[in-house]
Protein backbone atom coordinates (compact mmCIF):
# COMPACT_ATOMS: atom_id res chain seq x y z
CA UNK A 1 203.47 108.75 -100.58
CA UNK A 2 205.49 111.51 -100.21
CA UNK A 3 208.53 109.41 -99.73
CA UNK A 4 208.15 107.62 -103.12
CA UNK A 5 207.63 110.73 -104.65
CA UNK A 6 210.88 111.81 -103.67
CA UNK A 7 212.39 108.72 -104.78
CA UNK A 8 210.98 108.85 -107.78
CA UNK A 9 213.47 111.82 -109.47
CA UNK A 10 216.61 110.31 -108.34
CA UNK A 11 215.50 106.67 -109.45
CA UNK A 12 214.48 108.66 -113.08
CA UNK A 13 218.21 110.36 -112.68
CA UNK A 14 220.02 106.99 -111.97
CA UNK A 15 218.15 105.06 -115.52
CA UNK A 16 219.05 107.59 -117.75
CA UNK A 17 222.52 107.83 -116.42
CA UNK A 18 223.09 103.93 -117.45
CA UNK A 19 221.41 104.54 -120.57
CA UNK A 20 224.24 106.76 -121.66
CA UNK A 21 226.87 104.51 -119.99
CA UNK A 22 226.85 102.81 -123.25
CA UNK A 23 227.45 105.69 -125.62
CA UNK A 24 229.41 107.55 -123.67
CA UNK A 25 232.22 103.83 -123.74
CA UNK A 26 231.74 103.64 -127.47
CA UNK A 27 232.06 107.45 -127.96
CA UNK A 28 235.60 107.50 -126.07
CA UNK A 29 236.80 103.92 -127.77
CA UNK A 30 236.14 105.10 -131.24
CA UNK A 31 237.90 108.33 -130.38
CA UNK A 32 240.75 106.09 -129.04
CA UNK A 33 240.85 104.30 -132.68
CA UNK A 34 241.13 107.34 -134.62
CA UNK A 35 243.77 108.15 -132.74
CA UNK A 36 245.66 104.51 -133.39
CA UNK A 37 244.31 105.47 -137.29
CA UNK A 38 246.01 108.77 -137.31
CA UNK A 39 249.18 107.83 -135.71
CA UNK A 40 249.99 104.67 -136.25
CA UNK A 41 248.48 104.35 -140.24
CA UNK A 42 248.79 107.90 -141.49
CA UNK A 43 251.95 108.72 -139.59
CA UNK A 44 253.47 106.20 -138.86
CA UNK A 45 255.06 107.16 -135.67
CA UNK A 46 253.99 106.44 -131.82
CA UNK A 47 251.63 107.93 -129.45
CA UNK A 48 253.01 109.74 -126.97
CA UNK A 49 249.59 110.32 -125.14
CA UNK A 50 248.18 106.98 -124.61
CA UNK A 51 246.88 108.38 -121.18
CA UNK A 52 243.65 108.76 -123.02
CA UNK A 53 242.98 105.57 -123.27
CA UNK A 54 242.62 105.01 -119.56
CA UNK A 55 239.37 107.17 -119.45
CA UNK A 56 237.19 104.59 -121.05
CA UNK A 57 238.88 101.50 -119.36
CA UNK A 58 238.74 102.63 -115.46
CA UNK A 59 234.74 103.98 -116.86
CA UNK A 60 233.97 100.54 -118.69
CA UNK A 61 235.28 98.68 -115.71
CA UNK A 62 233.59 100.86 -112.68
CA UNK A 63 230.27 100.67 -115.01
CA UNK A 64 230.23 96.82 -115.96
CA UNK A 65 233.03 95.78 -113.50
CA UNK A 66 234.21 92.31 -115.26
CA UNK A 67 232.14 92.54 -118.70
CA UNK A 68 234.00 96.42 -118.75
CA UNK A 69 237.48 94.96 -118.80
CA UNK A 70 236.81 94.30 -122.21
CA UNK A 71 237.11 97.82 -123.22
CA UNK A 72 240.55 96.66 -121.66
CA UNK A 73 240.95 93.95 -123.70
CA UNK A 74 240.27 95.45 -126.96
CA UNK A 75 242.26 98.51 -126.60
CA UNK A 76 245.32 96.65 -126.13
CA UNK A 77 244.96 94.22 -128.53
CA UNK A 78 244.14 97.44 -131.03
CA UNK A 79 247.45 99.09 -129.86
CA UNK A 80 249.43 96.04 -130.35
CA UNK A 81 247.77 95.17 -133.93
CA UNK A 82 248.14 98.77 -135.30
CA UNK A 83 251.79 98.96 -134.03
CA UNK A 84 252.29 96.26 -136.18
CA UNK A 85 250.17 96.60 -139.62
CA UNK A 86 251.39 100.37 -139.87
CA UNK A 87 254.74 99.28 -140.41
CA UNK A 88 257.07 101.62 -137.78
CA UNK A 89 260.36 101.75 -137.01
CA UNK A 90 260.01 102.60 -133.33
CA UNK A 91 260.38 99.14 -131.09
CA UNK A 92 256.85 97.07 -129.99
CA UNK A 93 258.07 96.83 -126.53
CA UNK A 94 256.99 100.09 -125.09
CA UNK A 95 253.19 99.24 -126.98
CA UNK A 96 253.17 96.14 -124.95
CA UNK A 97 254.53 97.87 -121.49
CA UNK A 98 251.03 99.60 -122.52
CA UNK A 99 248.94 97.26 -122.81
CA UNK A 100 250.26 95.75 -119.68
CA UNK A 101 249.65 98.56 -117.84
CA UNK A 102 245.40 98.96 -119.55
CA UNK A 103 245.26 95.31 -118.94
CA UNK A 104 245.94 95.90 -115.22
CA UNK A 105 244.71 99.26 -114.44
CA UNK A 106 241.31 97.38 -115.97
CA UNK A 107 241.84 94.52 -113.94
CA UNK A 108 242.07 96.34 -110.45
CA UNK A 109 239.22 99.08 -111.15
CA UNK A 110 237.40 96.03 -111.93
CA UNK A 111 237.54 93.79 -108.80
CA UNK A 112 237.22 97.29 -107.38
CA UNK A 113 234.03 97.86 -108.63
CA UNK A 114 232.67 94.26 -108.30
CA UNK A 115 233.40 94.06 -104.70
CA UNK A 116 231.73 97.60 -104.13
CA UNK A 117 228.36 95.67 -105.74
CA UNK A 118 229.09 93.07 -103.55
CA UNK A 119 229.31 95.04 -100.29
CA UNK A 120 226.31 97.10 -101.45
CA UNK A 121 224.59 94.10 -101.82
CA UNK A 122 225.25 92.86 -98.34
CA UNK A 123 224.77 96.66 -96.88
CA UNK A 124 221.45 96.55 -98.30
CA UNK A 125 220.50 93.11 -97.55
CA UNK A 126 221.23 94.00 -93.57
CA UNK A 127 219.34 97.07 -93.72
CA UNK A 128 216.46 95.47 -95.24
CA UNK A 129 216.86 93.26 -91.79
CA UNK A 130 217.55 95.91 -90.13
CA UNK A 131 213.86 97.57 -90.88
CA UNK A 132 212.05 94.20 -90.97
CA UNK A 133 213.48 93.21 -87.50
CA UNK A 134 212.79 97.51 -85.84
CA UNK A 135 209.23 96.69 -88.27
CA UNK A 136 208.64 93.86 -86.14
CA UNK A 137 210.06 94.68 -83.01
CA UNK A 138 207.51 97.90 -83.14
CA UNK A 139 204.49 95.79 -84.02
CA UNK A 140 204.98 93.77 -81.11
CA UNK A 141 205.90 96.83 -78.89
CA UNK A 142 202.37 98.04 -80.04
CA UNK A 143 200.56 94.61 -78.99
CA UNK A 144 202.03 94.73 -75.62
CA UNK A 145 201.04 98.03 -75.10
CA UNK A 146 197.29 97.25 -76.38
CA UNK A 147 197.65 94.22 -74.03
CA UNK A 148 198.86 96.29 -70.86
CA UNK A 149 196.54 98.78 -71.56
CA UNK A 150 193.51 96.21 -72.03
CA UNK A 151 194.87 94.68 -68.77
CA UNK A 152 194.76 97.52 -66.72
CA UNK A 153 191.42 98.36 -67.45
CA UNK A 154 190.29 95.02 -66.98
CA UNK A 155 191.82 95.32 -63.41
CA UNK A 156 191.01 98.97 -62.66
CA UNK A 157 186.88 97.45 -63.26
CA UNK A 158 187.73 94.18 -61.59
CA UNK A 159 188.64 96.28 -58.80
CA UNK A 160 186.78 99.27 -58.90
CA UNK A 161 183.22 97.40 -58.43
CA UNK A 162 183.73 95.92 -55.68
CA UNK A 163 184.91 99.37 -54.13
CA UNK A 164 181.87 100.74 -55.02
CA UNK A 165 179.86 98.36 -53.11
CA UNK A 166 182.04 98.60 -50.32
CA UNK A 167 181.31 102.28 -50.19
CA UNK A 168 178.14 102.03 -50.62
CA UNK A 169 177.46 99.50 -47.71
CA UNK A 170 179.42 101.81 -45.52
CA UNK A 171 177.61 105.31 -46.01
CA UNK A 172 174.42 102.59 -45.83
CA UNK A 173 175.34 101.47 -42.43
CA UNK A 174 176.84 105.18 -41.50
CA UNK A 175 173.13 106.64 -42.61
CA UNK A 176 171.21 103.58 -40.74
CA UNK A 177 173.10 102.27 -38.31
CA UNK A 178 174.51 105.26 -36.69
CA UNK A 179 172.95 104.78 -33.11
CA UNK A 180 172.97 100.43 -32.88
CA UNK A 181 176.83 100.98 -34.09
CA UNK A 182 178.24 103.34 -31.53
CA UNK A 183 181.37 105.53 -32.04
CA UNK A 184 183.78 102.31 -32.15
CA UNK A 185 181.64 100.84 -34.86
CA UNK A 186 181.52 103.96 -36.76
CA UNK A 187 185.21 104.59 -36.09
CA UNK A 188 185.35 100.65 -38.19
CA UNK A 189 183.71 102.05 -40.94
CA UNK A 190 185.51 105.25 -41.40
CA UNK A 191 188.46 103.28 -41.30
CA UNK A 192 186.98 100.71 -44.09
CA UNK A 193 185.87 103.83 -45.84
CA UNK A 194 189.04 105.52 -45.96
CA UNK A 195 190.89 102.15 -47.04
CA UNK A 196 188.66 101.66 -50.00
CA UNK A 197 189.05 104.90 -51.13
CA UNK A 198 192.99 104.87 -50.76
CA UNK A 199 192.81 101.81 -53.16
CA UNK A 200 190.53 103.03 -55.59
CA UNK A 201 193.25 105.93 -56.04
CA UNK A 202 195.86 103.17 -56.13
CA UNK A 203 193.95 101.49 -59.11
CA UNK A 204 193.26 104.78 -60.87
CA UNK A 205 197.15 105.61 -60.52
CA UNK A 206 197.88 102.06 -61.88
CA UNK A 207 195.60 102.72 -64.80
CA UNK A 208 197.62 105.76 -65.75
CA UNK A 209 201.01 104.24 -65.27
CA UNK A 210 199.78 101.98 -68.07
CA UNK A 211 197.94 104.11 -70.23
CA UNK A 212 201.15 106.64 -70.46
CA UNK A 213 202.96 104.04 -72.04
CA UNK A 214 200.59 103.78 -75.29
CA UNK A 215 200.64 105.93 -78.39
CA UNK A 216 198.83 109.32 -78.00
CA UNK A 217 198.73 110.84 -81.81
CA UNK A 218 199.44 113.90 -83.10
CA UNK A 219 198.16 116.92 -81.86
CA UNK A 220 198.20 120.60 -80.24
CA UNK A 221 197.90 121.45 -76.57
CA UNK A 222 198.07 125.47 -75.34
CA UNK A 223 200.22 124.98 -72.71
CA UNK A 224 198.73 128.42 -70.64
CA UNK A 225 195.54 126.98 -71.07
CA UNK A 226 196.27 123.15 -70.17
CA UNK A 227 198.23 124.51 -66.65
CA UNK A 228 195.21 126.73 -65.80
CA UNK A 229 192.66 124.09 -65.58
CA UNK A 230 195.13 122.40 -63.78
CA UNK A 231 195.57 124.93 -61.04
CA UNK A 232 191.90 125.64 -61.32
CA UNK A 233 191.37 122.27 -60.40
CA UNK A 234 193.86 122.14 -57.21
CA UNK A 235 192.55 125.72 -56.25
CA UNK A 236 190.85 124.29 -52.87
CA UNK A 237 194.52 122.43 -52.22
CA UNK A 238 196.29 125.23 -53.15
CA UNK A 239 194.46 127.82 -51.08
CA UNK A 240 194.66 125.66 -48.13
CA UNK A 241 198.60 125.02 -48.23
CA UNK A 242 199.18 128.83 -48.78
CA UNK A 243 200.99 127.97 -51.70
CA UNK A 244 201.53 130.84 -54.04
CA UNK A 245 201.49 129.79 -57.62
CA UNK A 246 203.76 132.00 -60.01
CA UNK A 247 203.37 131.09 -63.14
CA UNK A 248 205.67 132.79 -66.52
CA UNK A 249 204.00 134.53 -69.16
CA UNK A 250 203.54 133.21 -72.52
CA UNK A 251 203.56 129.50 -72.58
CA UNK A 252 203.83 128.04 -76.09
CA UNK A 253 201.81 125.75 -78.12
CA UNK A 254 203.41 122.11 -77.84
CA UNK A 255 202.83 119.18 -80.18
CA UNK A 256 201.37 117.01 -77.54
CA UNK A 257 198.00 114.98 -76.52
CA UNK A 258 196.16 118.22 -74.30
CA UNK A 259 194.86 115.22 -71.94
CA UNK A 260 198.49 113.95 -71.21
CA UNK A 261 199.95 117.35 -71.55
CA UNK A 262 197.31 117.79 -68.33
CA UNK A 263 198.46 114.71 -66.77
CA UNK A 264 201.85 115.66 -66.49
CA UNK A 265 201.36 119.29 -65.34
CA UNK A 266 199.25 117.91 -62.47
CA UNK A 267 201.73 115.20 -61.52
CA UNK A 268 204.09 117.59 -61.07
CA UNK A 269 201.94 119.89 -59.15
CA UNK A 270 200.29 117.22 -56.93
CA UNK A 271 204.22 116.35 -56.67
CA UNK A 272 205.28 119.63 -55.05
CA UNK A 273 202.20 120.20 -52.82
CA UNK A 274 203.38 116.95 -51.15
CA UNK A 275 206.89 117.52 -50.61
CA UNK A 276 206.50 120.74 -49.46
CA UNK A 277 207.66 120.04 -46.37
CA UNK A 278 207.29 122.59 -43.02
CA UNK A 279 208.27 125.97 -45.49
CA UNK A 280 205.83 128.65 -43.92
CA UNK A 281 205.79 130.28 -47.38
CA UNK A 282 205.45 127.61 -50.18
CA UNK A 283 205.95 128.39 -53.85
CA UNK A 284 205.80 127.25 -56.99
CA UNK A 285 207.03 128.59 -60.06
CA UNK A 286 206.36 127.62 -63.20
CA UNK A 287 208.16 128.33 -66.31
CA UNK A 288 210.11 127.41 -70.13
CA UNK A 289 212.61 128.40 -72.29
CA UNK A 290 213.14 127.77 -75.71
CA UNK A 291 215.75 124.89 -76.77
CA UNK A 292 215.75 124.60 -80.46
CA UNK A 293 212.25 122.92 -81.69
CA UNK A 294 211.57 122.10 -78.21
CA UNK A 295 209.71 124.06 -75.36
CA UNK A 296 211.51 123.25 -71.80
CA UNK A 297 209.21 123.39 -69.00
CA UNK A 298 210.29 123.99 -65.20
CA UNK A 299 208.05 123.28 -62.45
CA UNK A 300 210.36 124.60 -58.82
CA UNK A 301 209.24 124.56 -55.49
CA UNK A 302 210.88 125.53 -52.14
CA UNK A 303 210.11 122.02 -50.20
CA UNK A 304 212.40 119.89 -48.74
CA UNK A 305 214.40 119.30 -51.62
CA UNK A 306 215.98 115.58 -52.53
CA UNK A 307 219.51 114.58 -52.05
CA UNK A 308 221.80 114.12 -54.75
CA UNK A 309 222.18 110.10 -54.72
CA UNK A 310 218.54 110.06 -54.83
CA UNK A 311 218.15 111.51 -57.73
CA UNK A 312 218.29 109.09 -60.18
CA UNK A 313 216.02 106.87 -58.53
CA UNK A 314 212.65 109.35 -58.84
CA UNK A 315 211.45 108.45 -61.88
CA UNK A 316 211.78 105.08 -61.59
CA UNK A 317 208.41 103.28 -60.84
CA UNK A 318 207.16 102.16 -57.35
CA UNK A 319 210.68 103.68 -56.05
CA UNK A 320 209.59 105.65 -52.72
CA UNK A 321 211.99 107.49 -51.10
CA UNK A 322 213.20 105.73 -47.59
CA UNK A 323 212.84 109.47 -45.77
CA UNK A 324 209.13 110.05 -47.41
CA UNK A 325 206.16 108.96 -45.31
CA UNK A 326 203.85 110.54 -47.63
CA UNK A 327 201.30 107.92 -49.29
CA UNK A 328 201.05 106.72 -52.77
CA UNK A 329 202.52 104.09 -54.76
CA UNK A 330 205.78 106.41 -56.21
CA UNK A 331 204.45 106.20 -60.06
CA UNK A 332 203.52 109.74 -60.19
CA UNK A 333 206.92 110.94 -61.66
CA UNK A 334 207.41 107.44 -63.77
CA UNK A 335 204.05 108.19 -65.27
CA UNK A 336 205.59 111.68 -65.81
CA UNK A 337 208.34 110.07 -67.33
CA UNK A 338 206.39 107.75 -69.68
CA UNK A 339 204.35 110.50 -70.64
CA UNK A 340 206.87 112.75 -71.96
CA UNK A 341 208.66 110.37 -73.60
CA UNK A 342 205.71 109.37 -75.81
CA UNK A 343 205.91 112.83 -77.62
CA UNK A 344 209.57 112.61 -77.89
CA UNK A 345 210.60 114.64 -75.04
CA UNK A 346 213.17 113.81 -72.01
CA UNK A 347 212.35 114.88 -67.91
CA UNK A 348 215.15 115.41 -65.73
CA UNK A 349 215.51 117.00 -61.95
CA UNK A 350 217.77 119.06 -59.96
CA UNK A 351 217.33 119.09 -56.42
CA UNK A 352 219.10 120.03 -53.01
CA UNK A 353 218.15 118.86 -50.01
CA UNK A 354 216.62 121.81 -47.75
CA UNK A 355 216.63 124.20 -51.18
CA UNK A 356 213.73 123.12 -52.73
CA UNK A 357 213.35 121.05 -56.38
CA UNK A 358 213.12 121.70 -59.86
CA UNK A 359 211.92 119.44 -62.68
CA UNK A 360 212.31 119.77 -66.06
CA UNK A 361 210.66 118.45 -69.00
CA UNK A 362 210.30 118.99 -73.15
CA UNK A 363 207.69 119.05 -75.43
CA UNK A 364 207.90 119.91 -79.45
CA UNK A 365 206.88 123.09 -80.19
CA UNK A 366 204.12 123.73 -82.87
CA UNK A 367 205.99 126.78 -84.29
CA UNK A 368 209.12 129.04 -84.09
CA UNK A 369 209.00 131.51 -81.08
CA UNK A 370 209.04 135.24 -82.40
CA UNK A 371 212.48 136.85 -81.42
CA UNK A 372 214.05 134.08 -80.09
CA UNK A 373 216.63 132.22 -82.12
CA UNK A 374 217.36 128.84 -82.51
């Protein structure tokens, strides 16, 4: 709506602009006859300025390209006919060099101007493809996202029930069956337990993957607020790592789904708890700094770091380092990836190996920071 109500001014602009098209021709042609009146009738003599009559020729044929060049046309027959019925002395040839040159000067502004409506034509034409084909191209990029996320879910419950009653048959048989079992039967099911629970993370991580790619609307996450009940939630992991969390002061408001806004502050975190490596003091620091419209967030830890070759390969899905032995199925950063990218915003890292890592990522802000220039 508020497009065609922009439109709508310059479109209003553009018909009244060829409604005087017309007037403005005549207005300069009759002025161009009282000249050819004046000199050639009532003074018999020449006109020196004939200049003027290239003002409405080169107008009559930008305007109506071919049907213009009869402004052309009628000029120079005028110039010719009045040299002749007003009886001068001066010679016809310069008159006709004249109307050589309107006759020309017409002819060229008009091809001109009809292959300009031709190539607008065909510039429009292609951009009307243009938008059908991105149109159609987006529609479809919307049904396979409704279809991968529809998928996953259909797999994440496919799979997930029968990992419930997996589970629940083993704390059945760990309750019941404690004593008839013996330690190497219970040692079976801790190891069945431990397996179904290390896939029903697997299918929950798939189901994320898949859900980051789809559309997440419009809104407004509190970035201080989103990271807290983050680390409130990995308190107990924290606390047991000795990981001290130092997080900067005045995080912005970000144009971004809160729940995804979540997701990606805890991949990140879960992401430097693991690689943390053998650091006796592990830290995480958490920041952003304005860049134009956009917040940039920094999560760096002190961990083992990542070499430089391996860089590009992190945020590429089910890519797992060949040094890390830590599980998972290496989608935790892709999904980081996907996510940020559905509100516009790029992720990037920078990383030496045995100095730690730090990953970046952007997010619109709602508003202009106070004192801080774009």
């Amino acid at each position: 709506m508020e497009k065609n109500a922009a439109c709508k001014p310059a479109a209003h602009r553009q018909i009244i602009g060829r409604r005087l098209r017309l007037p403005l021709v005549s207005a300069l042609c009759a002025a161009c006859f009282l000249l050819l009146y004046w000199f050639h009738f009532l003074r018999r003599s020449d006109i020196v300025f004939t200049h003027f009559f290239y003002i409405p020729i080169v107008l009559g044929a930008l305007w109506w390209d071919w049907r213009g060049y009869a402004v052309a046309l009628v000029l120079a027959l005028s110039l010719v006919v009045t040299h002749l019925l007003g009886g001068m002395e001066e010679a016809l040839w310069p008159d006709l060099a004249r109307c050589a040159s309107f006759l020309m000067v017409g002819a060229a502004v008009a091809y001109l101007s009809r292959r300009q409506r031709i190539l607008r034509g065909e510039i429009a034409a292609r951009a009307r493809e243009l938008e059908e084909a991105v149109e159609r191209r987006t529609r479809q990029l919307h049904e396979k996202n409704r279809e991968l996320e529809a998928y996953a879910h259909t797999i994440s419950h496919d799979l997930t029930a029968p990992l419930v009653v997996i589970q629940g048959y083993v704390e059945l048989l760990q309750e019941k069956g404690r004593e008839s079992l013996g330690e190497e039967g219970m040692a079976y099911l801790q190891s069945i337990e431990k397996a179904a629970e290390r896939m029903r993370r697997m299918t929950r991580s798939l189901l994320d993957y898949a859900r980051a790619g789809t559309a997440g609307g419009v809104e407004t996450a509190d970035a201080g607020e989103v990271l807290g009940e983050v680390l409130a939630e990995r308190s107990l992991d924290l606390e047991r790592g000795g990981v001290k969390v130092e997080v900067a002061e005045g995080l912005p408001r970000v144009r971004a789904n809160p729940d995804r806004l979540q997701q990606v502050f805890a991949n990140l975190l879960d992401n430097a708890l693991k690689y943390g490596g053998d650091n006796p003091h592990p830290r995480i620091a958490v920041g952003w700094r304005p860049e134009g419209g956009m917040a940039c967030f920094s999560f760096h830890d002190n961990g083992t770091g990542i070499d430089e070759g391996d860089l590009a390969e992190v945020f590429q899905p089910f890519r797992r380092l060949s040094n890390r032995s830590e599980p998972g199925l290496g989608i935790g950063l892709s999904t980081v990836k996907r996510l940020v990218e559905g509100w516009g915003g790029r992720v990037w890292a920078e990383s030496s190996p045995g100095e730690g890592s730090t990953f970046y990522f952007t997010a619109p802000l709602c508003e202009a920071v106070e004192g801080v220039e774009e």
